[in-house]
C-alpha atoms as a PDB file:
ATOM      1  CA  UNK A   1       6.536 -20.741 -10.906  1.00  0.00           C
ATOM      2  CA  UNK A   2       7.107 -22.749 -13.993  1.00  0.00           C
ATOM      3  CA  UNK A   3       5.054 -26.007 -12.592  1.00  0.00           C
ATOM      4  CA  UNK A   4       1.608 -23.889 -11.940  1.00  0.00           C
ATOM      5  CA  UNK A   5       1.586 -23.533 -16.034  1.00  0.00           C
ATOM      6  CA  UNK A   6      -2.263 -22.166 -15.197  1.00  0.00           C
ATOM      7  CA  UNK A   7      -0.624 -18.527 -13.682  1.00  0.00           C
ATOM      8  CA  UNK A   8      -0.795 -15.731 -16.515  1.00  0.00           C
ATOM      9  CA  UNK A   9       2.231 -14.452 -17.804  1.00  0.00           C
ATOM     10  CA  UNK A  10       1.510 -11.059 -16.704  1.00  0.00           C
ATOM     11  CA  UNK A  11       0.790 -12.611 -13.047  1.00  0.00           C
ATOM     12  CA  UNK A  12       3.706 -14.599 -13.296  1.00  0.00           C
ATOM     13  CA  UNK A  13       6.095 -11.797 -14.106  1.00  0.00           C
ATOM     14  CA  UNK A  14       4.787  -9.307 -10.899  1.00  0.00           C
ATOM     15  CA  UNK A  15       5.702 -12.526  -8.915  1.00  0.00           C
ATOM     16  CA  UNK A  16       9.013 -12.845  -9.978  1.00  0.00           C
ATOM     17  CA  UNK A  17       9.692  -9.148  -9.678  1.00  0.00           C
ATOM     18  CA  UNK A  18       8.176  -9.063  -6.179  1.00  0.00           C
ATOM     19  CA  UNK A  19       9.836 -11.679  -5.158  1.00  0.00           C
ATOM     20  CA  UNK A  20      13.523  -9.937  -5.992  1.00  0.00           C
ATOM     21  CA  UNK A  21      11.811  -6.151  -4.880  1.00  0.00           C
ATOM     22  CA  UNK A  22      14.318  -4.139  -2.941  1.00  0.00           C
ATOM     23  CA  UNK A  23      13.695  -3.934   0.816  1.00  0.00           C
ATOM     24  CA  UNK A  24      11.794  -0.856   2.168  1.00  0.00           C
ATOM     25  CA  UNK A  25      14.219   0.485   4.774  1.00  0.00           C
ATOM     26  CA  UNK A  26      11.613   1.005   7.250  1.00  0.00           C
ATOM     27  CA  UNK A  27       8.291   0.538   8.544  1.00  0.00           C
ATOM     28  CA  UNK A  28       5.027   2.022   6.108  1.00  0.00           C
ATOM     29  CA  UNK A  29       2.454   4.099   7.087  1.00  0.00           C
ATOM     30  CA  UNK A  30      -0.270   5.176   5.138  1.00  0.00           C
ATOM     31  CA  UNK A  31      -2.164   7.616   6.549  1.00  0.00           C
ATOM     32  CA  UNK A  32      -5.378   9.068   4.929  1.00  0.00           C
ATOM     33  CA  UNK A  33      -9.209   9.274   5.107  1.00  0.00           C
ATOM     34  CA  UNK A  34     -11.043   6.450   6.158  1.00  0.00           C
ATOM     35  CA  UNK A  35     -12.967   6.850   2.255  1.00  0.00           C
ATOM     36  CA  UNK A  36     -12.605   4.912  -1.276  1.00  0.00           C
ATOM     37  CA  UNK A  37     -10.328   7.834  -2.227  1.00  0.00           C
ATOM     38  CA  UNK A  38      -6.767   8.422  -3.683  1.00  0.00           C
ATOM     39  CA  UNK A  39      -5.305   6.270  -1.289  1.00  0.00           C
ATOM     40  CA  UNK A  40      -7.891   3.070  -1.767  1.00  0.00           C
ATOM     41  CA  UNK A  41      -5.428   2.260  -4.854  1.00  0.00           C
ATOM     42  CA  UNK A  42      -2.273   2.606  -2.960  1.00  0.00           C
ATOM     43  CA  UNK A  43      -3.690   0.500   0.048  1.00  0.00           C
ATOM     44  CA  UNK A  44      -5.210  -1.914  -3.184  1.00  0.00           C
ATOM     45  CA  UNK A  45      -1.335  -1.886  -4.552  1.00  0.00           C
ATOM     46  CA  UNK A  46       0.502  -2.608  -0.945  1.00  0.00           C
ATOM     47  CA  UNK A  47      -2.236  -5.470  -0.199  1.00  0.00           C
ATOM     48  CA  UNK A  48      -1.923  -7.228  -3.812  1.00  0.00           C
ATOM     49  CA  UNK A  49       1.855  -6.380  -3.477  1.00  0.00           C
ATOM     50  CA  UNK A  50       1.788  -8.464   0.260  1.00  0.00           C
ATOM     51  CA  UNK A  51       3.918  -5.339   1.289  1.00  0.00           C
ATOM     52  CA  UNK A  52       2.924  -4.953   5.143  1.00  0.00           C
ATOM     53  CA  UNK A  53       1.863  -1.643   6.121  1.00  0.00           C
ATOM     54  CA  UNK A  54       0.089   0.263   8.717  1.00  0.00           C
ATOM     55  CA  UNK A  55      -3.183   1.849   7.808  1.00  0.00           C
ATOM     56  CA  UNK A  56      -3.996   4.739   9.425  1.00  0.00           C
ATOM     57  CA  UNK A  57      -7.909   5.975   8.696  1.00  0.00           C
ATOM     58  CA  UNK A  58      -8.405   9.551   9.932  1.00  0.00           C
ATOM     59  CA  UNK A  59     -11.584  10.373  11.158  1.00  0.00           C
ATOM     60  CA  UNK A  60     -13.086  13.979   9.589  1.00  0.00           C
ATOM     61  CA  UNK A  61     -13.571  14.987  13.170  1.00  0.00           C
ATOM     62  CA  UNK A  62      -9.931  14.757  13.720  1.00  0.00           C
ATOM     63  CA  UNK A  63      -8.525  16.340  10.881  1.00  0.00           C
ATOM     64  CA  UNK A  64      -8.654  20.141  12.267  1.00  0.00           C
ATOM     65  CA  UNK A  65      -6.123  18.754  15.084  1.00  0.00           C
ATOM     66  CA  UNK A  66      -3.918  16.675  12.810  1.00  0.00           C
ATOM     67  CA  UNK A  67      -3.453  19.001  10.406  1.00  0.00           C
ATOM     68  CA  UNK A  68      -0.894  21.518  11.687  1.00  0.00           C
ATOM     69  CA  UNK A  69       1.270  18.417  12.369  1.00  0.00           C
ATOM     70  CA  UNK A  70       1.588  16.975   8.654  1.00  0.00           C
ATOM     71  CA  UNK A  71       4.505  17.960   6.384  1.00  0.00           C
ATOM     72  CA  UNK A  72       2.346  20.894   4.360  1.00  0.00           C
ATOM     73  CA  UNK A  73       0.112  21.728   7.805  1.00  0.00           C
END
């Protein structure tokens, strides 16, 4: 990191922290509406983070017969 002097500090820094980030213990799923909504910035975060994940869109049509199987139903 220190010979690419043109990296921002700031930049730098999330580099060097992702690089010593603690290992998820399994497989990530995010599963939400296929919209730009709350979970646009976690999907933003995991992307920019290079954290692999699975994303899961839910169509509004299926929701009525998902819903009963989530954690709050």
């Amino acid at each position: 990191l220190n010979s690419q002097p043109d990296i921002p500090t700031p930049l730098r820094a999330a580099v060097i922290r992702r690089s010593s980030a603690m290992a998820f213990p399994g497989p990530i799923k995010l599963t939400y509406f296929g919209i730009e909504g709350v979970a646009e910035k976690v999907r933003l975060a995991l992307v920019l983070g290079g954290v692999d994940f699975e994303d899961d869109r839910v169509d509004f049509k299926d929701w009525p017969a998902l819903k009963p199987t989530t954690k709050y139903g």
